[in-house]
Protein backbone atom coordinates (compact mmCIF):
# COMPACT_ATOMS: atom_id res chain seq x y z
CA UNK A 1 -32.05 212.24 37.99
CA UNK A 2 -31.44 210.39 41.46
CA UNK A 3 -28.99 211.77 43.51
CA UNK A 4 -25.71 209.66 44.74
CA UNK A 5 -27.12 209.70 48.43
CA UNK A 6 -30.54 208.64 47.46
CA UNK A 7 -29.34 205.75 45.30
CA UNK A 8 -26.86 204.96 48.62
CA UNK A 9 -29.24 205.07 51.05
CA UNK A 10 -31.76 202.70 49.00
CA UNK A 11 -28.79 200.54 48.85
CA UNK A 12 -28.27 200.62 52.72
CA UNK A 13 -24.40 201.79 51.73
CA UNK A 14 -22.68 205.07 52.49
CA UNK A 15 -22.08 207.17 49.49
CA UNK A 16 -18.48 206.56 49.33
CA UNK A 17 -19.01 203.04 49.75
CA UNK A 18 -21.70 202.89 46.89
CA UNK A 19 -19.14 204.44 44.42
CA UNK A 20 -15.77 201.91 45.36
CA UNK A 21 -18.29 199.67 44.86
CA UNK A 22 -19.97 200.90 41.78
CA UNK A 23 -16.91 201.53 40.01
CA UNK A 24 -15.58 198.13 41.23
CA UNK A 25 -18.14 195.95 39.48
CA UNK A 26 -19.23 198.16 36.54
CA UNK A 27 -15.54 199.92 35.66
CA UNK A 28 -16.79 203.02 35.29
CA UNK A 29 -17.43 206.15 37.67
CA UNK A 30 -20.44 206.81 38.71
CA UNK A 31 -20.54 210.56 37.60
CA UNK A 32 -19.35 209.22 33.99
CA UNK A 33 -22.19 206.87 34.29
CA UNK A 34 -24.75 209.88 34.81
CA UNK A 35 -23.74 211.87 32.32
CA UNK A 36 -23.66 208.76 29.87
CA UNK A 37 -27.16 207.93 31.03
CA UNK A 38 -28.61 211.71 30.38
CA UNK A 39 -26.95 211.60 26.85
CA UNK A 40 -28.53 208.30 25.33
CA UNK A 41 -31.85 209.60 26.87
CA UNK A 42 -31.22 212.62 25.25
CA UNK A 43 -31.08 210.94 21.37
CA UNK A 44 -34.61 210.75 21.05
CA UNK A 45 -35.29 214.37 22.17
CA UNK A 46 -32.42 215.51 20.08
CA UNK A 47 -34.06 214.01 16.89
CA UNK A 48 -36.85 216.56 17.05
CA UNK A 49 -35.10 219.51 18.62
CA UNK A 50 -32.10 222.07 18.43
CA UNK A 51 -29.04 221.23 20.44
CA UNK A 52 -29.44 223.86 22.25
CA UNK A 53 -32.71 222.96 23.53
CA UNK A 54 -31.90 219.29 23.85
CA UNK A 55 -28.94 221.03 26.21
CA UNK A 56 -30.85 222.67 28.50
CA UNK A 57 -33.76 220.29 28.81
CA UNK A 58 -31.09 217.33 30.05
CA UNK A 59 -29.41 219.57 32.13
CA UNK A 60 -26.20 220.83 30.57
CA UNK A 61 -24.87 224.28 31.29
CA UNK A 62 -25.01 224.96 27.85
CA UNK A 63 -25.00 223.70 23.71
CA UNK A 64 -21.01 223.81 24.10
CA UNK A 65 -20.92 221.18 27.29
CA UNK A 66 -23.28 219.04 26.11
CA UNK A 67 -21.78 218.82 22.36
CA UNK A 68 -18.33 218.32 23.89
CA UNK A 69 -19.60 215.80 26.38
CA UNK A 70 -21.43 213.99 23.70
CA UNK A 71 -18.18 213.81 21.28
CA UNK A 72 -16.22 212.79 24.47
CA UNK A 73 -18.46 209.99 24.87
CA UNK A 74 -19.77 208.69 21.73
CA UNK A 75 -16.87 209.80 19.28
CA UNK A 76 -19.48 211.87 17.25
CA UNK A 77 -20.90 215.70 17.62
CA UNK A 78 -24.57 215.80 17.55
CA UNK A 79 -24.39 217.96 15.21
CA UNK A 80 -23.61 214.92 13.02
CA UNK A 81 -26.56 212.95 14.69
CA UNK A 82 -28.91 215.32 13.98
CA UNK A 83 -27.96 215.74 10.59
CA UNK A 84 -29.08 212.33 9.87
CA UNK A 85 -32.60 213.31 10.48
């Protein structure tokens, strides 16, 4: 994943200034927007894999933060999603 201050400094922008003005046009935060991002890249993986192990490959702490992130964003536990296998 690309950090705040490399996507900033691509952007010629300070990091603070990237994220008024990232959450300014998009209306979302930018950490929101990375975890969102790391989740629907994660569906695929999670078709063929455990939660746990689609966890820790996308970098959650653990099965518990990324199942309660995923219901947080998406209204459903992947528990669910991977039941419809």
């Amino acid at each position: 994943m690309v950090s705040l201050k490399e996507i900033a400094n691509i952007c010629f922008l300070s990091e603070t200034r990237f994220l008024h003005l990232f959450k300014e046009k998009t209306n979302l935060n930018f950490r929101r927007y990375q975890l969102w991002n790391k989740l629907i890249k994660s569906l695929p993986y999670l078709k063929e894999h455990s939660i746990t192990d689609t966890a820790y490959q996308f970098g959650f702490t653990d099965s518990s933060h990324y199942s309660r992130t995923f219901k947080e964003t998406f209204g459903l536990t992947p528990k669910f999603l991977s039941s419809l296998k």
